[in-house]
C-alpha atoms as a PDB file:
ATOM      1  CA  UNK A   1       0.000   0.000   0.000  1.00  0.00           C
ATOM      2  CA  UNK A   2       2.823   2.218   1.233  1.00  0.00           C
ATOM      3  CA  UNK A   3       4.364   1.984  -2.446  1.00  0.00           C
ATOM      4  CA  UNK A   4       1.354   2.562  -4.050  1.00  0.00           C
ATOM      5  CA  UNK A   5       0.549   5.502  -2.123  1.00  0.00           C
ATOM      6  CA  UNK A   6       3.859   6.715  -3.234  1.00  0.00           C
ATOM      7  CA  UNK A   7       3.798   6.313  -6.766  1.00  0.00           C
ATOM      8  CA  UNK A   8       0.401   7.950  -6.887  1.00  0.00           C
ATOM      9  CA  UNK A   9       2.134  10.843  -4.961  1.00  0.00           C
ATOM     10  CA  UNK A  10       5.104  11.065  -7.731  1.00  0.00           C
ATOM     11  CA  UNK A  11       2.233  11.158 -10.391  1.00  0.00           C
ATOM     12  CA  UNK A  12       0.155  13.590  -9.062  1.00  0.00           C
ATOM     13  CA  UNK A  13       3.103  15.802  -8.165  1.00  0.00           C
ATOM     14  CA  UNK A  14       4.776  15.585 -11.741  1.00  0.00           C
ATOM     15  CA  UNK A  15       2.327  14.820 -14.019  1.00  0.00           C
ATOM     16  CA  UNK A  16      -1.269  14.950 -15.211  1.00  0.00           C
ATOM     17  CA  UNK A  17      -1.983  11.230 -15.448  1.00  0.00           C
ATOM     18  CA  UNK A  18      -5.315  10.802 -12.991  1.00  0.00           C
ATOM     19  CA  UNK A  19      -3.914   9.013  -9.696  1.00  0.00           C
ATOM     20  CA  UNK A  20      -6.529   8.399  -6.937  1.00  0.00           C
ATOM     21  CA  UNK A  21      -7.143  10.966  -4.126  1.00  0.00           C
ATOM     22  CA  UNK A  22      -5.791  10.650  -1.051  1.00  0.00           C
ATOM     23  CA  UNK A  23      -4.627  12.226   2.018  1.00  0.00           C
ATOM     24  CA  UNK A  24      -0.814  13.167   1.656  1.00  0.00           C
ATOM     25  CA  UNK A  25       0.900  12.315   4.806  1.00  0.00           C
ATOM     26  CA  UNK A  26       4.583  12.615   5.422  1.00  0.00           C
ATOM     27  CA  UNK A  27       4.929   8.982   5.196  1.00  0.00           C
ATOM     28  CA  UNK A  28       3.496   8.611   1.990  1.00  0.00           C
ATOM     29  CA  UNK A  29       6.273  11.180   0.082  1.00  0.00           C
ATOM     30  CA  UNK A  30       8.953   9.785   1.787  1.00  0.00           C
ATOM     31  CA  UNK A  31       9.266   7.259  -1.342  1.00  0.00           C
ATOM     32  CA  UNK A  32       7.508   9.243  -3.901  1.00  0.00           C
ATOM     33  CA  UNK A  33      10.607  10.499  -5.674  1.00  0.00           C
ATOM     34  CA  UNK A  34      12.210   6.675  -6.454  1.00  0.00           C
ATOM     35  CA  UNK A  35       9.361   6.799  -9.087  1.00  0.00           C
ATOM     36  CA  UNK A  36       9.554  10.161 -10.427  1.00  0.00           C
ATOM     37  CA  UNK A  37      11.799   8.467 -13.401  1.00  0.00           C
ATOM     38  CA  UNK A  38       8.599   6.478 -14.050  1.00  0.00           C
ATOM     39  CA  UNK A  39       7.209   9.574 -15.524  1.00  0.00           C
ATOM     40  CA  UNK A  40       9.576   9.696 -17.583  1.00  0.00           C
ATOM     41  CA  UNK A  41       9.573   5.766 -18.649  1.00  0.00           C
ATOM     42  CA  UNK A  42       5.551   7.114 -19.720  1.00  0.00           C
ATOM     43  CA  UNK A  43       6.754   9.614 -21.394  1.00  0.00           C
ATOM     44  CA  UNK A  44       9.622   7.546 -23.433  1.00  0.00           C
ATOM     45  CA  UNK A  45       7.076   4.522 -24.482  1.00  0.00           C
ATOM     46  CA  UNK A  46       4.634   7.126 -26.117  1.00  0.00           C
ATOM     47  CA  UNK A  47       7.018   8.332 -28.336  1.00  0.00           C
ATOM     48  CA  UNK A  48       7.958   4.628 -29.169  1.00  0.00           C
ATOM     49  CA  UNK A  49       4.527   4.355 -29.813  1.00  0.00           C
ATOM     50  CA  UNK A  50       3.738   7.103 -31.802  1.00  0.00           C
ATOM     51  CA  UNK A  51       7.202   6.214 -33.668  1.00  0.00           C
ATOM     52  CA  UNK A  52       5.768   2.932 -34.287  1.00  0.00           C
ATOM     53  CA  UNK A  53       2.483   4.345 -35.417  1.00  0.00           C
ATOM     54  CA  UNK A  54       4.507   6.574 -37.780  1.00  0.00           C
ATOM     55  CA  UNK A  55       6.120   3.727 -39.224  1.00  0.00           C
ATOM     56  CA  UNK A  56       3.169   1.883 -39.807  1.00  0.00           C
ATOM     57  CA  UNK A  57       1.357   4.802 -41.601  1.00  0.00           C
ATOM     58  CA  UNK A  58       3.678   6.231 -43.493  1.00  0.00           C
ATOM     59  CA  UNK A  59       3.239   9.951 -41.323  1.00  0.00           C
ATOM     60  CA  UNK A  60       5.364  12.841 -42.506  1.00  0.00           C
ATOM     61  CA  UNK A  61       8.397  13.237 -40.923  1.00  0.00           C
ATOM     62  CA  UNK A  62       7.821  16.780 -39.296  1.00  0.00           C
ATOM     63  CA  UNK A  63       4.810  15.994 -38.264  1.00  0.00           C
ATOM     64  CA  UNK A  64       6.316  13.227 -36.492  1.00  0.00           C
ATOM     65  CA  UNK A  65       8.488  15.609 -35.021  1.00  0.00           C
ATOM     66  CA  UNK A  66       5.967  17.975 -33.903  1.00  0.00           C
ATOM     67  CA  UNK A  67       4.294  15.282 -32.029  1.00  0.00           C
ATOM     68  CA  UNK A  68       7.850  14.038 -30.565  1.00  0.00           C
ATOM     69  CA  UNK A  69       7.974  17.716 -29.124  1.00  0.00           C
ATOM     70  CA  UNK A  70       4.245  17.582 -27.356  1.00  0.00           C
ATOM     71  CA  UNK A  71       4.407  14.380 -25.993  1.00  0.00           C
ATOM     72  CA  UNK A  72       6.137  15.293 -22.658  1.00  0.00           C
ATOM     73  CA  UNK A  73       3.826  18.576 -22.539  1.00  0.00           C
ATOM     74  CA  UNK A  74       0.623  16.620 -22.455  1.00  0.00           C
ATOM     75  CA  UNK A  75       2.177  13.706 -19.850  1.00  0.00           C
ATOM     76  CA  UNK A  76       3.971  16.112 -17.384  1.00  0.00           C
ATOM     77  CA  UNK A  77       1.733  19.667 -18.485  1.00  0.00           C
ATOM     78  CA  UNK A  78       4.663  21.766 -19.027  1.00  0.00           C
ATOM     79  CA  UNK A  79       5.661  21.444 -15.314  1.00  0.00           C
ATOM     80  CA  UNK A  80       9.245  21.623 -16.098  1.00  0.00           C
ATOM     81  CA  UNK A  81       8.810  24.103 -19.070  1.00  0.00           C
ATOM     82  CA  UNK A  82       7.608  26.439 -16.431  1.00  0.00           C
ATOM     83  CA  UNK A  83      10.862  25.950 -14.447  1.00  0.00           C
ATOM     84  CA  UNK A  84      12.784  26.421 -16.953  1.00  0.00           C
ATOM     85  CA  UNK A  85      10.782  29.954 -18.211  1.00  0.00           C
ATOM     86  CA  UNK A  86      10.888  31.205 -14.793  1.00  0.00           C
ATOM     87  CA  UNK A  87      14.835  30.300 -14.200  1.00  0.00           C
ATOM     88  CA  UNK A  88      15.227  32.020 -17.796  1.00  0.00           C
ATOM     89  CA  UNK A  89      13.677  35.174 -16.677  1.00  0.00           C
ATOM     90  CA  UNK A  90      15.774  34.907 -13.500  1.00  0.00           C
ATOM     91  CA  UNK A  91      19.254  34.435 -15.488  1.00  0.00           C
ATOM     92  CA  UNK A  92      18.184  37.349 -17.451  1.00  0.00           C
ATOM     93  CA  UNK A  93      17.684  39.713 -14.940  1.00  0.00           C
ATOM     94  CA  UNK A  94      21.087  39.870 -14.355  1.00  0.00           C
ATOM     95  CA  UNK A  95      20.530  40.794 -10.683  1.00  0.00           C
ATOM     96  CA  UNK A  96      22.194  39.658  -7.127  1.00  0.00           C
ATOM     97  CA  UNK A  97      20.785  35.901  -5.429  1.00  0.00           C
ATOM     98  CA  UNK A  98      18.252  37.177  -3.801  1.00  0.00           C
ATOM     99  CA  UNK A  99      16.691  39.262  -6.257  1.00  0.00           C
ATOM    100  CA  UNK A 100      16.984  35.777  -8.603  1.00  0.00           C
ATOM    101  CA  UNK A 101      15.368  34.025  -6.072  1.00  0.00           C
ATOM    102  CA  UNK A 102      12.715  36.635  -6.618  1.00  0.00           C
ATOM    103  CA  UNK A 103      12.071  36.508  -9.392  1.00  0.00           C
ATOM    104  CA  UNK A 104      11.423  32.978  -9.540  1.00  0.00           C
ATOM    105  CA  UNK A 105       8.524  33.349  -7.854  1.00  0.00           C
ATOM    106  CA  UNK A 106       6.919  35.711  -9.625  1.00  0.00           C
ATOM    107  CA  UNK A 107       4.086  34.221 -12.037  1.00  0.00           C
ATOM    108  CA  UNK A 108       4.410  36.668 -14.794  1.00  0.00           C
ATOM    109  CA  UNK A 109       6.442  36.005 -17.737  1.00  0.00           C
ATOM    110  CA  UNK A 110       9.062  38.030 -19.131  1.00  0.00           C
ATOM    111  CA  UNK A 111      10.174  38.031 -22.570  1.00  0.00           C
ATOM    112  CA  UNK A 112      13.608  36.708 -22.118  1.00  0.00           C
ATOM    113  CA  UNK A 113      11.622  33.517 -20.697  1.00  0.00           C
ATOM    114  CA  UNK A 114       9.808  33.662 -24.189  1.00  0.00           C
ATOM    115  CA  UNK A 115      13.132  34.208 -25.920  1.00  0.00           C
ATOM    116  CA  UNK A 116      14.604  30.782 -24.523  1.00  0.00           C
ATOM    117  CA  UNK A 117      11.272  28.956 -25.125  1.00  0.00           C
ATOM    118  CA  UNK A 118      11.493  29.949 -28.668  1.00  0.00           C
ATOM    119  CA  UNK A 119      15.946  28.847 -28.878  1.00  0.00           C
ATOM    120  CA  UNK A 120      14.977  26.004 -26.998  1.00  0.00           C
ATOM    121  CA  UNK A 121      11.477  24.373 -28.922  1.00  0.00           C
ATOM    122  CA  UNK A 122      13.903  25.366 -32.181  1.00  0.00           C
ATOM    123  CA  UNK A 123      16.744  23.599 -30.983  1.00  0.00           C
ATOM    124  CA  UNK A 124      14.741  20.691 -30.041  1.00  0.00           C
ATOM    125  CA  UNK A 125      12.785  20.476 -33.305  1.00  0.00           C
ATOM    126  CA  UNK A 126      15.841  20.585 -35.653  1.00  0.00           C
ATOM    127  CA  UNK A 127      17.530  18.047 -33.493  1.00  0.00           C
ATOM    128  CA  UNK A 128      14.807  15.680 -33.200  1.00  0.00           C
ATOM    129  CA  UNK A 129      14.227  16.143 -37.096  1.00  0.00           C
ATOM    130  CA  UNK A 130      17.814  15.316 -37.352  1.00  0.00           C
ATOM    131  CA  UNK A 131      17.818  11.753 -35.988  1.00  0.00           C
ATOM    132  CA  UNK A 132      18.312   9.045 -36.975  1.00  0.00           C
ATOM    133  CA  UNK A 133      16.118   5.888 -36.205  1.00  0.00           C
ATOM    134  CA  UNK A 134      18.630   4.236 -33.735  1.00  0.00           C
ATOM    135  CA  UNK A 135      19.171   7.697 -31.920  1.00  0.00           C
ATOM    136  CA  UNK A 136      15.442   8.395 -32.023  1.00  0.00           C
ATOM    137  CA  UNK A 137      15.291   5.120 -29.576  1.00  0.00           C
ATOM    138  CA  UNK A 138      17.778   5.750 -28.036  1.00  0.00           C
ATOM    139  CA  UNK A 139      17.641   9.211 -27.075  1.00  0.00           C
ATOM    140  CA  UNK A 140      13.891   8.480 -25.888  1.00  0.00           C
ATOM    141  CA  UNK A 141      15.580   6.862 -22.522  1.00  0.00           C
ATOM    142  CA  UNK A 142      16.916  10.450 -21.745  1.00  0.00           C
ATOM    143  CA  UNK A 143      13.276  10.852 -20.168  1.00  0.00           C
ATOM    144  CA  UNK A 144      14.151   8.355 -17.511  1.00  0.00           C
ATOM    145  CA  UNK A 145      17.606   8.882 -17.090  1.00  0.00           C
ATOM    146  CA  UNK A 146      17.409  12.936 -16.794  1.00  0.00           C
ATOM    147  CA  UNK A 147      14.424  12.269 -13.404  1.00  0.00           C
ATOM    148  CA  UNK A 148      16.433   9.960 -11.680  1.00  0.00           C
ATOM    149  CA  UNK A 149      19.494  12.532 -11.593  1.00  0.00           C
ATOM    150  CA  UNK A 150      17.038  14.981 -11.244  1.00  0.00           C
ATOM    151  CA  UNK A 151      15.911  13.318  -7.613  1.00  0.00           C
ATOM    152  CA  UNK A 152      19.427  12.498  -6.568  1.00  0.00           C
ATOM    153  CA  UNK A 153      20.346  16.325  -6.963  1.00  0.00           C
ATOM    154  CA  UNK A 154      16.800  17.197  -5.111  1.00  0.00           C
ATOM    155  CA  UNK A 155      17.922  15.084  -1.730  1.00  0.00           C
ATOM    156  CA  UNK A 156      21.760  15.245  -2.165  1.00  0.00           C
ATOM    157  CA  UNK A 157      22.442  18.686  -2.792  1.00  0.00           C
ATOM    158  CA  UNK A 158      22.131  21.991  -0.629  1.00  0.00           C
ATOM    159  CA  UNK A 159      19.029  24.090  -1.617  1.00  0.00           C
ATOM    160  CA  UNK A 160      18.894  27.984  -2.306  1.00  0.00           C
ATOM    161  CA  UNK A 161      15.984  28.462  -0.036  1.00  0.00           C
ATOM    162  CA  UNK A 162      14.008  26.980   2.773  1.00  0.00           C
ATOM    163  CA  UNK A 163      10.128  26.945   1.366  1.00  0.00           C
ATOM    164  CA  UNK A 164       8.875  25.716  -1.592  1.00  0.00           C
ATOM    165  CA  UNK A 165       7.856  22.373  -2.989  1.00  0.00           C
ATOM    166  CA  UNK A 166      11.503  21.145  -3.727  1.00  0.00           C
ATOM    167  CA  UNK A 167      12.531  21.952  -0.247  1.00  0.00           C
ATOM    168  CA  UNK A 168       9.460  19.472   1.140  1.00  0.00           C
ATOM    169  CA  UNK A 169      10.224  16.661  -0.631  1.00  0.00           C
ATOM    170  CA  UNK A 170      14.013  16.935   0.201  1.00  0.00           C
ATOM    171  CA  UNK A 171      12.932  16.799   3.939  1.00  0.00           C
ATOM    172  CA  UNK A 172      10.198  14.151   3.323  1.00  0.00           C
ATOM    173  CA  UNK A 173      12.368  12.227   1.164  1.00  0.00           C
ATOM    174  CA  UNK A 174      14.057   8.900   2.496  1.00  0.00           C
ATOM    175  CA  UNK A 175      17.657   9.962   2.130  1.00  0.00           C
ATOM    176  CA  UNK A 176      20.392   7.927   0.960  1.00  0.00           C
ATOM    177  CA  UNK A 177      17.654   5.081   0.874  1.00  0.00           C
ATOM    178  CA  UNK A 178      16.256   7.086  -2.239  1.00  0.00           C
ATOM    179  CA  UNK A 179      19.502   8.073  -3.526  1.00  0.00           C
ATOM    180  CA  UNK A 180      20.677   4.996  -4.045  1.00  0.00           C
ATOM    181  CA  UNK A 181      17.208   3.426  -5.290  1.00  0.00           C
ATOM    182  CA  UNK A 182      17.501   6.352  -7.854  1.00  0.00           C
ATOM    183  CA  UNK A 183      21.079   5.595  -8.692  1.00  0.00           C
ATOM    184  CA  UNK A 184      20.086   1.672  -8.876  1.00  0.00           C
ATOM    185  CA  UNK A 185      17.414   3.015 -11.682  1.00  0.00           C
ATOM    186  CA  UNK A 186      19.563   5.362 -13.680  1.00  0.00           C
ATOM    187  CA  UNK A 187      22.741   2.201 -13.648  1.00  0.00           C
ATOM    188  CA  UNK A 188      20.861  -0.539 -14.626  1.00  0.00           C
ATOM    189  CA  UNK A 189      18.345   1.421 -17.204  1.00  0.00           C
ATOM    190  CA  UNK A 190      21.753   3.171 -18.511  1.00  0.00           C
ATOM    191  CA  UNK A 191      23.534  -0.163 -18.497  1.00  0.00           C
ATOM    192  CA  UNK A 192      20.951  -1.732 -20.735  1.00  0.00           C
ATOM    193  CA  UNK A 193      20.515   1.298 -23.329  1.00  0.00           C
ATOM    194  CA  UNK A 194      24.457   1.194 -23.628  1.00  0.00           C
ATOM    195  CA  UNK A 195      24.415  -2.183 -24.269  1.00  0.00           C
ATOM    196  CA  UNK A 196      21.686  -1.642 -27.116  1.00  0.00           C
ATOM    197  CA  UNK A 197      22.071   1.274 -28.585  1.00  0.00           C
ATOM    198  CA  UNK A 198      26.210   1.884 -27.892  1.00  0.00           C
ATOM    199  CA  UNK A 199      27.363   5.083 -28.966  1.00  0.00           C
ATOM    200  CA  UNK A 200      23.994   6.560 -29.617  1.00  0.00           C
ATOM    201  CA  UNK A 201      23.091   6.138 -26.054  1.00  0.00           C
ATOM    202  CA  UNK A 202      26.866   7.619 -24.642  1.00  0.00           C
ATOM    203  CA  UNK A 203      25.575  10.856 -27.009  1.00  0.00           C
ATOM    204  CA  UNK A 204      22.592  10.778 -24.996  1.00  0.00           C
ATOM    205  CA  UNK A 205      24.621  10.549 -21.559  1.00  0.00           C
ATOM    206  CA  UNK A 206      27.208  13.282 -22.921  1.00  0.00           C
ATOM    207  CA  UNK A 207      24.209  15.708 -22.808  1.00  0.00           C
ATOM    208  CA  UNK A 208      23.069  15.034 -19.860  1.00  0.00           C
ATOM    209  CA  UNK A 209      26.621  15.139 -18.219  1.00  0.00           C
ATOM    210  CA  UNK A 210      27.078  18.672 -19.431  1.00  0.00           C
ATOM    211  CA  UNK A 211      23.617  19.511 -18.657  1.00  0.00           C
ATOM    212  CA  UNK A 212      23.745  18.608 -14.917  1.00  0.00           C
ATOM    213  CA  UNK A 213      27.392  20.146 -14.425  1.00  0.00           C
ATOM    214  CA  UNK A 214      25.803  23.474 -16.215  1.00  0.00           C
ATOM    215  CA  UNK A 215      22.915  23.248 -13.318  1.00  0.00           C
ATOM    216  CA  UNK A 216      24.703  22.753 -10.795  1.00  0.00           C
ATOM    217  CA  UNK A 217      27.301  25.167 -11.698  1.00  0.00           C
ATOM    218  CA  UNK A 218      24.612  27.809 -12.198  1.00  0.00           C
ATOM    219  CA  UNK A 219      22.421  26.619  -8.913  1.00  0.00           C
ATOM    220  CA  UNK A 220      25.690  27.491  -6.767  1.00  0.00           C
ATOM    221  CA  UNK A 221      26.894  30.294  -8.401  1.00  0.00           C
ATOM    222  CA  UNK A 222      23.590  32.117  -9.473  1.00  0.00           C
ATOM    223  CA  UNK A 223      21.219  31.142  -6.436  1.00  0.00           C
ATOM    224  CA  UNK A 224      23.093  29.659  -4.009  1.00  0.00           C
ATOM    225  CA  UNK A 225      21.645  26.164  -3.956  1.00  0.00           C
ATOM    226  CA  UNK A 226      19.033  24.029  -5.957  1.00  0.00           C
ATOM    227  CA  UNK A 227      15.307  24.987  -6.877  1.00  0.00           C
ATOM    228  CA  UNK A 228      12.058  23.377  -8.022  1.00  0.00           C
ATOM    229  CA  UNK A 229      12.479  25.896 -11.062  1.00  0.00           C
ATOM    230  CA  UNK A 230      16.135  24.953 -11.817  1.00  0.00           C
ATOM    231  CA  UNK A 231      15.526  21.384 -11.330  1.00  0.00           C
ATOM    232  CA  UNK A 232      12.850  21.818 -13.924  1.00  0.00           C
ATOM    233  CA  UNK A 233      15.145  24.158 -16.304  1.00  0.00           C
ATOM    234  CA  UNK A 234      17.848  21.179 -15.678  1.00  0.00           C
ATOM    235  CA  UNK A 235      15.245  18.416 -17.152  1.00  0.00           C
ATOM    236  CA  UNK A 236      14.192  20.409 -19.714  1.00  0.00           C
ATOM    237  CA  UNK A 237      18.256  21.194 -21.006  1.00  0.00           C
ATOM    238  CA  UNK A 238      19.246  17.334 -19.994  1.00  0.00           C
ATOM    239  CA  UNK A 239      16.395  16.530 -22.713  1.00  0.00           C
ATOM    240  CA  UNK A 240      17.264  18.975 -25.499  1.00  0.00           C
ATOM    241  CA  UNK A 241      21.291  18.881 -25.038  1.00  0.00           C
ATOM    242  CA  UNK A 242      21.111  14.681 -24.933  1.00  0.00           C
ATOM    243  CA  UNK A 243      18.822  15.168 -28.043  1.00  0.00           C
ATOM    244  CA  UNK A 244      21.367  17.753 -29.795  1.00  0.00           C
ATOM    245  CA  UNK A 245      24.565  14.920 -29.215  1.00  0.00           C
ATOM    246  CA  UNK A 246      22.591  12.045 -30.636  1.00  0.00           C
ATOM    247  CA  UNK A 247      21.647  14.325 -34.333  1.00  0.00           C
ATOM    248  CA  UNK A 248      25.418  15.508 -34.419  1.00  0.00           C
ATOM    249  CA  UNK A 249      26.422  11.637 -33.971  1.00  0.00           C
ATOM    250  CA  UNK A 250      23.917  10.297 -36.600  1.00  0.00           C
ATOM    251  CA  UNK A 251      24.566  13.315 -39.104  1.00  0.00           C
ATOM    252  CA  UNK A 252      28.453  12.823 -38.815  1.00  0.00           C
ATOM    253  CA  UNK A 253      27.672   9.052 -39.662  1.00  0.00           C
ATOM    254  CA  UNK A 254      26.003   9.724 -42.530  1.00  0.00           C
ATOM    255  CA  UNK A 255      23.024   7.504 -41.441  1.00  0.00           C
ATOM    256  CA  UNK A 256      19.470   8.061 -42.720  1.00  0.00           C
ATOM    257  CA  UNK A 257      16.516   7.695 -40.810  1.00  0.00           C
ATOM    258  CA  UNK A 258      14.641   5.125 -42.810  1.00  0.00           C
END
């Protein structure tokens, strides 16, 4: 029951696939975040799906594409796009911590935040368009891989302030029990995309190695810790940057995606 409780807690929290209502106690988000990957697992067999449906009827490639790029919108609702437009807007400020920190909370949108959304989608688009079938598959697993980093930074590392929703779940959260259930996750799913998908899939973790030093770098140096909203801006680079490696490998290998 206890688990169950918990991985309705890491839906509800991170997505907006229906979970049953309950009563959050603090018992039942101690666990939640082992199966905030899982999310992403939802989010990576759609777009095997929809590649397969693709395949089947013959769809146009950018629509394909299009489609690629919505997928995680609809399963999460642009929880993590609104991290990263809010830690956009902060970055652009160009202002000490604490006005960052600010600014973060504000619910308006600024047009740098716009600005990025636009690089960012663009990026996305002409790197998913870019793929290659292998890397397509591959790259998919970045979904998985980016959340369970995502929760080791959330209980590991120091955060930049001592409210908000990240700052619960760190103090809810089980510890080094979920750190290394998390770190069990990302080794064994990495282990097996490696061992499929070889170089495609070490493009996809070279992304995500420079997009978590680039967080944390900027968390420390920029806002003194770790935020919801930067853990959200993290996901959404981790996704894009894997997704950039993996079109760079295929296009320098000549290989066509049919």
């Amino acid at each position: 029951m206890k688990i169950l409780k918990s991985i309705a807690v890491a839906f509800s929290l991170y997505s907006r696939i229906p979970m049953p209502r309950f009563n959050w106690g603090t018992e039942d988000m101690k666990f939640h975040l082992v199966f905030f990957p899982w999310i992403g697992a939802v989010i990576g067999a759609l777009e095997y799906g929809w590649l397969l449906l693709c395949d089947k009827f013959n769809i146009e490639h950018i629509v394909f594409t299009i489609i690629v790029l919505v997928i995680p919108l609809i399963v999460t609702g642009g929880f993590h796009l609104d991290g990263f437009m809010d830690t956009s807007d902060a970055l652009s400020s160009w202002q000490d911590k604490e006005r960052r920190l600010e600014i973060l909370k504000d619910s308006h949108v600024g047009a740098f935040a716009i600005i990025k959304l636009v690089i960012l989608g663009g990026i996305g688009f002409a790197a998913v368009h870019s793929m290659n079938r292998a890397g397509f598959i591959a790259w998919i697993f970045i979904f998985f891989i980016s959340r369970a980093i995502s929760g080791i930074c959330v209980v590991k590392y120091k955060k930049a302030k001592n409210d908000g929703l990240l700052n619960t779940e760190a103090k809810t959260a089980g510890g080094t029990t979920v750190m290394i259930l998390l770190a069990i996750q990302f080794v064994v799913v990495s282990a097996m995309a490696t061992f499929m998908f070889q170089w495609y899939f070490t493009a996809v973790l070279l992304g995500l190695f420079v997009a978590l030093v680039y967080y944390l770098y900027t968390a420390y140096s920029k806002f003194g810790g770790i935020t919801g909203d930067l853990a959200g801006w993290f996901v959404c680079n981790a996704e894009v940057l894997a997704a950039v490696a993996v079109a760079i490998g295929g296009i320098y290998g000549s290989c066509n995606w049919r």
